[in-house]
Protein backbone atom coordinates (compact mmCIF):
# COMPACT_ATOMS: atom_id res chain seq x y z
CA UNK A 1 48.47 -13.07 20.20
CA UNK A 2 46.15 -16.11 19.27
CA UNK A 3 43.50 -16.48 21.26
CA UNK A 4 39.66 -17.04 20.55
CA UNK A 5 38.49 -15.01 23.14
CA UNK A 6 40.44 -11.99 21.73
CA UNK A 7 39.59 -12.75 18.26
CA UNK A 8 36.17 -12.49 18.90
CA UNK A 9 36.26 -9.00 20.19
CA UNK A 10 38.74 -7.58 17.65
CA UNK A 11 36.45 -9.65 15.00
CA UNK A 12 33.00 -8.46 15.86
CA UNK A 13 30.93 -5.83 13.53
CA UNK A 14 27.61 -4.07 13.77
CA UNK A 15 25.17 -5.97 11.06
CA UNK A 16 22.62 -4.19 9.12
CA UNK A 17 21.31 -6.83 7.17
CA UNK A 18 19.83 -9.66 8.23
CA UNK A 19 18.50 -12.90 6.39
CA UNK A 20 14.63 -13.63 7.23
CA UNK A 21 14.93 -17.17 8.85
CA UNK A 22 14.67 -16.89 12.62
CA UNK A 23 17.54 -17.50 15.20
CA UNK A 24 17.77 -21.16 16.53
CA UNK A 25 16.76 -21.59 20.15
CA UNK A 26 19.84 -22.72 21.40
CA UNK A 27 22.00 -19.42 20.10
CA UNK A 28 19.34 -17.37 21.50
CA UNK A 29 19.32 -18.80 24.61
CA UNK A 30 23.47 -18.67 24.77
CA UNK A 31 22.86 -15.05 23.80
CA UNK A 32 20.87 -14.10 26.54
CA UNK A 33 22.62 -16.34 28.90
CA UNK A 34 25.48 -14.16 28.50
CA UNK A 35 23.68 -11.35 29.02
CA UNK A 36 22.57 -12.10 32.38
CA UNK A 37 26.35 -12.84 32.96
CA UNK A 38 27.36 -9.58 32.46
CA UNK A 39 29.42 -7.24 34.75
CA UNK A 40 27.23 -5.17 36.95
CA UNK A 41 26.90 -2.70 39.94
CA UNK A 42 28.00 -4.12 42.98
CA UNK A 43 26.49 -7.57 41.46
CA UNK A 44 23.35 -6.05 41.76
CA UNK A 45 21.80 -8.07 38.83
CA UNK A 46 19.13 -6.00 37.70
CA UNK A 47 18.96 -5.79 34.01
CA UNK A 48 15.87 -7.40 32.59
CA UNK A 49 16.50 -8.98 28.96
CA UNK A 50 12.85 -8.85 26.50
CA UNK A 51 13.35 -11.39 23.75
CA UNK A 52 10.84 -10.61 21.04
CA UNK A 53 10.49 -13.21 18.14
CA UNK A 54 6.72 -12.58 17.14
CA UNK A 55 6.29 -10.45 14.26
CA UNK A 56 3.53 -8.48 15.32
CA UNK A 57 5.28 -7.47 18.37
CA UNK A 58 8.09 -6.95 16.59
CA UNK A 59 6.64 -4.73 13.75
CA UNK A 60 5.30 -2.37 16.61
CA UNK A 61 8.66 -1.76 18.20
CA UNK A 62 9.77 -1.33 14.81
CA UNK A 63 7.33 1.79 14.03
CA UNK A 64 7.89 2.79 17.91
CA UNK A 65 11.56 3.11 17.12
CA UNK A 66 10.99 4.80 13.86
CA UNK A 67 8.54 6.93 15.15
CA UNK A 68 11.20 8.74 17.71
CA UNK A 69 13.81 8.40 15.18
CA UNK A 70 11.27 10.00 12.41
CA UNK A 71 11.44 7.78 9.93
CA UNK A 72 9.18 4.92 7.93
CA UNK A 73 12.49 2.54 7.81
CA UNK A 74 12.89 -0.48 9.94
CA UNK A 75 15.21 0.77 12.70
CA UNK A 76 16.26 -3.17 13.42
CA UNK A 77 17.55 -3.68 10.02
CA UNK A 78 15.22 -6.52 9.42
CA UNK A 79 15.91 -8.72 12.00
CA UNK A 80 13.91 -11.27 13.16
CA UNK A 81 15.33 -11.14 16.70
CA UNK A 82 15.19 -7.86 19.01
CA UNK A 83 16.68 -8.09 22.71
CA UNK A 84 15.69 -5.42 24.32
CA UNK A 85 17.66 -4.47 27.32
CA UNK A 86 15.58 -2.72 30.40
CA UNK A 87 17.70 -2.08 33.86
CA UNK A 88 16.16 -0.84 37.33
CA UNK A 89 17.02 3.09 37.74
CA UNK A 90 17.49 1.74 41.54
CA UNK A 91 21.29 1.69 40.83
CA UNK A 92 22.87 4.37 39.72
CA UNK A 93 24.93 2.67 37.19
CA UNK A 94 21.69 1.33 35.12
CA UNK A 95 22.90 2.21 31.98
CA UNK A 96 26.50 1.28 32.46
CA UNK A 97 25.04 -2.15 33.44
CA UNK A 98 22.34 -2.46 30.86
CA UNK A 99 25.33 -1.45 28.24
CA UNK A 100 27.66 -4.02 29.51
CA UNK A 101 25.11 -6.71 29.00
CA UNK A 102 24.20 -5.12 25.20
CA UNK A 103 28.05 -5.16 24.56
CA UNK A 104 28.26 -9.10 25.85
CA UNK A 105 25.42 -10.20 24.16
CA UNK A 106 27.10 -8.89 20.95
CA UNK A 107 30.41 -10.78 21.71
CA UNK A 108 28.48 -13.79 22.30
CA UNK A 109 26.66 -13.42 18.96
CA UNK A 110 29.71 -13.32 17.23
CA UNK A 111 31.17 -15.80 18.65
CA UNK A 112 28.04 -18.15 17.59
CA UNK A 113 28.02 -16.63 14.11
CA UNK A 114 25.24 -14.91 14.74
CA UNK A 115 25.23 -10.81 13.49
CA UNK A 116 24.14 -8.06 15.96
CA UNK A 117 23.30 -4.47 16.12
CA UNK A 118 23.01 -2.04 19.16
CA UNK A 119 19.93 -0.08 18.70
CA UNK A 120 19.05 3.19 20.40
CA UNK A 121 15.62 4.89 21.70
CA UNK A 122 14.86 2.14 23.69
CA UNK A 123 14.79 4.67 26.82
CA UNK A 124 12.24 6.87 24.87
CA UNK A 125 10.26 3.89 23.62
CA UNK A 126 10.03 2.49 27.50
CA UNK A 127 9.05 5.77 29.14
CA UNK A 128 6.28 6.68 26.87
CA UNK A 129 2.96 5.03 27.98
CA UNK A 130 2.87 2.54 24.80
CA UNK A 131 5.78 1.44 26.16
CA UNK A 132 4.59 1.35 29.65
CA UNK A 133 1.97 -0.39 28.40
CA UNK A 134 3.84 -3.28 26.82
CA UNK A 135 5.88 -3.82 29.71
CA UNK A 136 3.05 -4.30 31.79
CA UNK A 137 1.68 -6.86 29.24
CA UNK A 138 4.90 -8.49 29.24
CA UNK A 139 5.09 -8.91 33.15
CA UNK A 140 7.79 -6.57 33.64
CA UNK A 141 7.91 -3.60 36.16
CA UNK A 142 6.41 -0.33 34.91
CA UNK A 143 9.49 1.21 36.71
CA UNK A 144 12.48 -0.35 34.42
CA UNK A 145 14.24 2.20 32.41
CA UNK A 146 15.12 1.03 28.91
CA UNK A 147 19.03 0.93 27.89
CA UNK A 148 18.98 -0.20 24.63
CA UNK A 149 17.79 -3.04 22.14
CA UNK A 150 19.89 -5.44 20.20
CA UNK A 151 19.33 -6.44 16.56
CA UNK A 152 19.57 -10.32 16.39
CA UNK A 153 19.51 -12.36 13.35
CA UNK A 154 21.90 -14.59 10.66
CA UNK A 155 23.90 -11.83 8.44
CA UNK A 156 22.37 -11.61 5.30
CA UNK A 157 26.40 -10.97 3.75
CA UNK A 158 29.75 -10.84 5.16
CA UNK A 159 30.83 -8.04 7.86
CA UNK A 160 32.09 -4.82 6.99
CA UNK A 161 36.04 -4.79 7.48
CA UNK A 162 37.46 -2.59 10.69
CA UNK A 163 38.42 0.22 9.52
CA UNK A 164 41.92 1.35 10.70
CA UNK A 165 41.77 2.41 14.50
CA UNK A 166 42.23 6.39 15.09
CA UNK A 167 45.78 6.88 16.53
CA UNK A 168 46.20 9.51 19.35
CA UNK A 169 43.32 7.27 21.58
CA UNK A 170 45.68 5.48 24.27
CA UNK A 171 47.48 7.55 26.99
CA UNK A 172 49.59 5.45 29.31
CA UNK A 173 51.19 7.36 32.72
């Protein structure tokens, strides 16, 4: 089958390594974009997408991250771009939507040459009052649960190849 769309998905990889130059403003905004466009809960549209870019902020959800994860290593991989993805506990499918827009926002990434990583203990990082505290200096409801955070940047080397796909996975009735 040839067709971009698909080629993206089968295509994408999880980047670890990142080169230092930030991401231009017009991918960024394309990534988010898609975000917002993502499939959610009865359309309810409540994912919130953080776009951090300034180092300082950045280095602190850096040692946040490692902190949980118990580690001095940069959880992010080094990249200069972290989306974090926050979603209203008001629908009961706020993680399934906050995923959905992580997993589009790594499609669309991809697809604009861009690398990506999904990044965990962003729920643990957003309910502790440092990170209560940053989302109240960032303008965003105490009460958003976070989902996730998305490692952003220009791949430092080429993707990892797929590794063969497990068989056994696909029942059809």
């Amino acid at each position: 089958m040839e067709n971009k769309t698909y080629e993206t998905i089968l295509g994408r990889r999880s980047i670890r390594s990142f080169q230092p130059r930030q991401v231009e403003e017009g991918a960024l905004e394309a990534v988010l974009q898609a975000g917002l466009y993502a499939p959610c809960g009865h359309g309810s549209q409540l994912v919130t997408l953080v776009a951090v870019q300034d180092p300082a902020v950045r280095a602190r959800l850096s040692a946040m991250n490692a902190a949980i994860l118990g580690t001095d290593n940069d959880p992010y991989y080094g990249a200069p771009t972290i989306v974090v993805v926050l979603s209203s506990p008001e629908r009961p499918t706020w993680v399934e939507d906050g995923s959905c827009a992580l997993t589009v926002m790594m499609e669309a990434a991809h697809a604009l040459g861009l690398g990506s990583c999904w990044i965990h203990r962003a729920r643990q990082m957003f309910d502790s009052p440092e990170g209560k505290a940053l989302l109240q200096a960032w303008g965003v409801p105490e009460d958003m649960r976070g989902v996730g955070a998305l490692s952003l940047g220009y791949p430092a080397g080429a993707a990892p190849k797929a590794p063969a796909r497990k068989p056994g996975r696909v029942f059809r009735v």
